[in-house]
Protein backbone atom coordinates (compact mmCIF):
# COMPACT_ATOMS: atom_id res chain seq x y z
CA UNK A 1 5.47 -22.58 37.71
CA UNK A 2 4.30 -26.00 35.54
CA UNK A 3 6.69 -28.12 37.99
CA UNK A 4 5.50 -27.06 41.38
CA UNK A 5 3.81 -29.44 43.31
CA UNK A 6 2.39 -26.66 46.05
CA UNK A 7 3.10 -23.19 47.29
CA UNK A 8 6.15 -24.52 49.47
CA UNK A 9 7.05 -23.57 52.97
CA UNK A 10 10.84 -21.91 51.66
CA UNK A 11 8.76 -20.05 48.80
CA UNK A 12 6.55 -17.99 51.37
CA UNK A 13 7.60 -16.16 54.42
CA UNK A 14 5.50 -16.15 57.22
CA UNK A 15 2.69 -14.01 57.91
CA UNK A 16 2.41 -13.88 53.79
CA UNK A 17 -1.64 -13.55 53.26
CA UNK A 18 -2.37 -11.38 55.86
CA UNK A 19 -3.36 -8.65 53.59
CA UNK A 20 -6.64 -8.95 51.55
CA UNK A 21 -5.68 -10.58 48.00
CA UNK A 22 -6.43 -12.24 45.37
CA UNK A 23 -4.60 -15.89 44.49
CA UNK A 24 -5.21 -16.80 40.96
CA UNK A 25 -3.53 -20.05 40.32
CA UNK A 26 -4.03 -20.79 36.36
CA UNK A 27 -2.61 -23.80 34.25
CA UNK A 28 -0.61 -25.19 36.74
CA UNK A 29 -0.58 -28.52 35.70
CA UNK A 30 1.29 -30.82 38.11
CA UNK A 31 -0.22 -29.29 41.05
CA UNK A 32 -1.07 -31.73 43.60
CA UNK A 33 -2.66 -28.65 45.78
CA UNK A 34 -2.24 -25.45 46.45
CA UNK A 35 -1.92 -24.73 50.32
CA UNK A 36 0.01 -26.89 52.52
CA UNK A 37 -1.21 -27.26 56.09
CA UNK A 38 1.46 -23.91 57.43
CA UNK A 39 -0.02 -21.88 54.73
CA UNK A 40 -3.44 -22.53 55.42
CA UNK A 41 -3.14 -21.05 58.83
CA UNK A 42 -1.91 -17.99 57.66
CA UNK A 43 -5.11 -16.98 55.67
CA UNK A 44 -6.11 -14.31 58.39
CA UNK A 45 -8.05 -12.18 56.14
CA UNK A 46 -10.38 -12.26 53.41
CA UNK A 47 -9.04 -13.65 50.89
CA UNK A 48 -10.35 -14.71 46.97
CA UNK A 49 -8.81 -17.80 45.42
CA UNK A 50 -9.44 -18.90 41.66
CA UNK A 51 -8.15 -21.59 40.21
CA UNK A 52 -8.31 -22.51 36.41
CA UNK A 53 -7.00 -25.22 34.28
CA UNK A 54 -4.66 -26.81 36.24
CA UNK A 55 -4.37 -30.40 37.31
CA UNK A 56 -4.20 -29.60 41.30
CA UNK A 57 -6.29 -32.07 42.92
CA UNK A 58 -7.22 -30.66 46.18
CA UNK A 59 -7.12 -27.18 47.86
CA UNK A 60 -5.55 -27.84 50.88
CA UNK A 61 -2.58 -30.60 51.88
CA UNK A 62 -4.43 -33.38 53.06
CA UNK A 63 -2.87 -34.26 56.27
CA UNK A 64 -2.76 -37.17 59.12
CA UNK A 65 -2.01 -34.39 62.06
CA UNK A 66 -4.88 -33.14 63.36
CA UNK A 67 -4.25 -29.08 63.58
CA UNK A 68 -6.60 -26.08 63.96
CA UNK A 69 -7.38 -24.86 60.93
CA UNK A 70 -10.38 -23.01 62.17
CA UNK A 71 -9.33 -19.63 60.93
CA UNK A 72 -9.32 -20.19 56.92
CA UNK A 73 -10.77 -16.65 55.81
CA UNK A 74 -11.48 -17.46 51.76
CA UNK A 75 -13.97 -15.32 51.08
CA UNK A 76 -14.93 -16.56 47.39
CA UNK A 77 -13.46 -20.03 46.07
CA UNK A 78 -13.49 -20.14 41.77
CA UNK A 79 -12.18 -23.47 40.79
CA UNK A 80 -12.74 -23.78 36.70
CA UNK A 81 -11.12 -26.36 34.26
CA UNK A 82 -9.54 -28.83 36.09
CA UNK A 83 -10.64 -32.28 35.59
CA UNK A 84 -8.07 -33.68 38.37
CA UNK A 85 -9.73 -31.86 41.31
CA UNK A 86 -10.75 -34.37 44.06
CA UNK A 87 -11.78 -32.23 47.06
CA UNK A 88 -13.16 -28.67 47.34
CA UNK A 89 -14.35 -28.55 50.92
CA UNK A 90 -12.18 -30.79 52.79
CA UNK A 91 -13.32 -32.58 56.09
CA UNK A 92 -10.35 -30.79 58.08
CA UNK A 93 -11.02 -27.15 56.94
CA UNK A 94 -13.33 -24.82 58.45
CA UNK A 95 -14.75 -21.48 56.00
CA UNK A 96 -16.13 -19.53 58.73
CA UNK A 97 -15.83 -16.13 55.86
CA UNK A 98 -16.74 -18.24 52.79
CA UNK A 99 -19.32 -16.14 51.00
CA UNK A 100 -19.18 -17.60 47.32
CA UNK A 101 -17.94 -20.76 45.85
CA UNK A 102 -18.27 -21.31 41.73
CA UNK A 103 -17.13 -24.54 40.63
CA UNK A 104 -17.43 -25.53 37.13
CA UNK A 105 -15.63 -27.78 34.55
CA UNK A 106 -14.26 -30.60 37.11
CA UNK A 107 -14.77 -33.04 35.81
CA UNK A 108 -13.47 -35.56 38.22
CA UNK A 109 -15.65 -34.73 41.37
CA UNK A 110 -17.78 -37.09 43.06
CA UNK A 111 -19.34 -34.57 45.33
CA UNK A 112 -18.16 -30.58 46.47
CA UNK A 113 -18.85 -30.62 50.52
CA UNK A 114 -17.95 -33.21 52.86
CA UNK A 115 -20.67 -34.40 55.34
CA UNK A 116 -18.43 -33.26 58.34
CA UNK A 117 -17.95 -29.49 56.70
CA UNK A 118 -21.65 -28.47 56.14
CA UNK A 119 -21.84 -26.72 59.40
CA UNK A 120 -18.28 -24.97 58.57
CA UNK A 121 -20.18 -22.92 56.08
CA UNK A 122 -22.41 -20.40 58.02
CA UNK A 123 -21.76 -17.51 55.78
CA UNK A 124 -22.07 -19.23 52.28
CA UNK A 125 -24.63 -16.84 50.15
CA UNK A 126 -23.78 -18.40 46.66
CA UNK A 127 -23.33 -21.53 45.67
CA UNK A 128 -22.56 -22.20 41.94
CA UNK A 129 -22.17 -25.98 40.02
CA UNK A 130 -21.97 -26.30 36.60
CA UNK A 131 -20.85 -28.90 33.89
CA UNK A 132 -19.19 -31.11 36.20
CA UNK A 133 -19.90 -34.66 34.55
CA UNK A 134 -19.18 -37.12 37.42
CA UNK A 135 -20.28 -34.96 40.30
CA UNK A 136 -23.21 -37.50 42.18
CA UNK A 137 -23.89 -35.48 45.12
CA UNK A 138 -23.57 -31.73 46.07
CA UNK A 139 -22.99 -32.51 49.82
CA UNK A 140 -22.06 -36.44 50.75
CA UNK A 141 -19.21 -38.32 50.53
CA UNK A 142 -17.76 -41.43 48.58
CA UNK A 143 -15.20 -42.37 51.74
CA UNK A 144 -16.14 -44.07 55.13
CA UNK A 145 -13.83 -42.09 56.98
CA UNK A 146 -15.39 -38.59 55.91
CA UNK A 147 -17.45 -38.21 59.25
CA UNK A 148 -21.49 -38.59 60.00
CA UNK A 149 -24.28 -37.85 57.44
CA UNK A 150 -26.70 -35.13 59.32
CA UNK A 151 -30.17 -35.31 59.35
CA UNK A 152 -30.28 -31.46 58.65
CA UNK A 153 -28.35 -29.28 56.33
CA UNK A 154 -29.33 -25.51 57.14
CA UNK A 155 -27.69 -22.64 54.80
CA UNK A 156 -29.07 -20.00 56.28
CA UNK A 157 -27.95 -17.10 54.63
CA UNK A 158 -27.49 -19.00 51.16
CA UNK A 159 -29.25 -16.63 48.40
CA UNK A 160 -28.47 -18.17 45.45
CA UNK A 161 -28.26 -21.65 44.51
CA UNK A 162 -27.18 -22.48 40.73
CA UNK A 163 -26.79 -26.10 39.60
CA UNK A 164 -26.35 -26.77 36.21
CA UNK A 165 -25.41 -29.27 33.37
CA UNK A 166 -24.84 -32.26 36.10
CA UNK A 167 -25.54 -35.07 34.24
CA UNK A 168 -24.52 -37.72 37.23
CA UNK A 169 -26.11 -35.61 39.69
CA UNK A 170 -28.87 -37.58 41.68
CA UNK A 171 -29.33 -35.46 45.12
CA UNK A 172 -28.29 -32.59 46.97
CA UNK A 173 -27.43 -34.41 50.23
CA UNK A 174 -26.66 -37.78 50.68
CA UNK A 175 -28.89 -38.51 52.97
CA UNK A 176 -31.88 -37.86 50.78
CA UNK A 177 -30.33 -39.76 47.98
């Protein structure tokens, strides 16, 4: 699996993850990410994705068409080891079921949430950061085009917030920065 550049659309029959599983993508290293937009759609249930040491640099397919992606049901996100990783919580994806993400070891992130996908987390209870060296902000963005900054970032029914070994790190949000 070293040479694949996704999960394609031939490699995965429709209706694929609509039973509750676990995707564990490990040392995948030309990667560029792991969903495209088709696939994406088709995570109806919950569903628990880890990545580790691989060189994928986003989760999803980045993507110029505006689609409804609305329906994403990851219920825990693990991304470990991989120092290419751009994106974790894209602009254009909504985790309405996302319960847990744990990122650590990624070396290459500038921030984890995008200002427009705060209120696309309304479920999140854990949120784990660790040893991420260039990682500035938590939620905020390095790109124009990533949508408004809020005035107000609520995580309601966030229980457990773990930041650790963040040497870059200078805020939370960047509009407290």
């Amino acid at each position: 699996m070293n040479d694949w550049e996704s999960i394609r659309p031939n490699q995965v029959p429709p209706n694929s993850f609509h039973h509750k599983l676990m995707i564990n993508i490990d040392r995948c290293k030309s990667m560029d990410f792991v969903f495209p937009i088709f696939a994406a759609k088709e995570l109806r249930k919950h569903q628990f994705l880890r990545i580790t040491l691989c060189g994928i640099k986003n989760i999803f397919e980045k993507s110029d068409i505006t689609c409804d992606m609305t329906h994403v049901y990851l219920e825990k996100i693990t991304v470990a080891k991989c120092p290419g990783m751009k994106t974790i919580i894209p602009s254009f994806v909504l985790f309405q079921s996302l319960h847990e993400l744990i990122v650590s070891s990624c070396h290459g992130l500038v921030n984890i949430i995008r200002p427009s996908t705060t209120t696309s987390l309304p479920n999140l209870r854990i949120l784990r950061i660790s040893e991420c060296d260039e990682l500035e902000k938590i939620y905020g963005s390095s790109n124009e085009g990533d949508g408004p900054v809020l005035d107000e970032i609520a995580y309601i029914k966030l229980e457990e917030l773990t930041l650790e070994f963040l040497p870059r790190l200078t805020c939370f949000c960047q509009g407290s920065c």
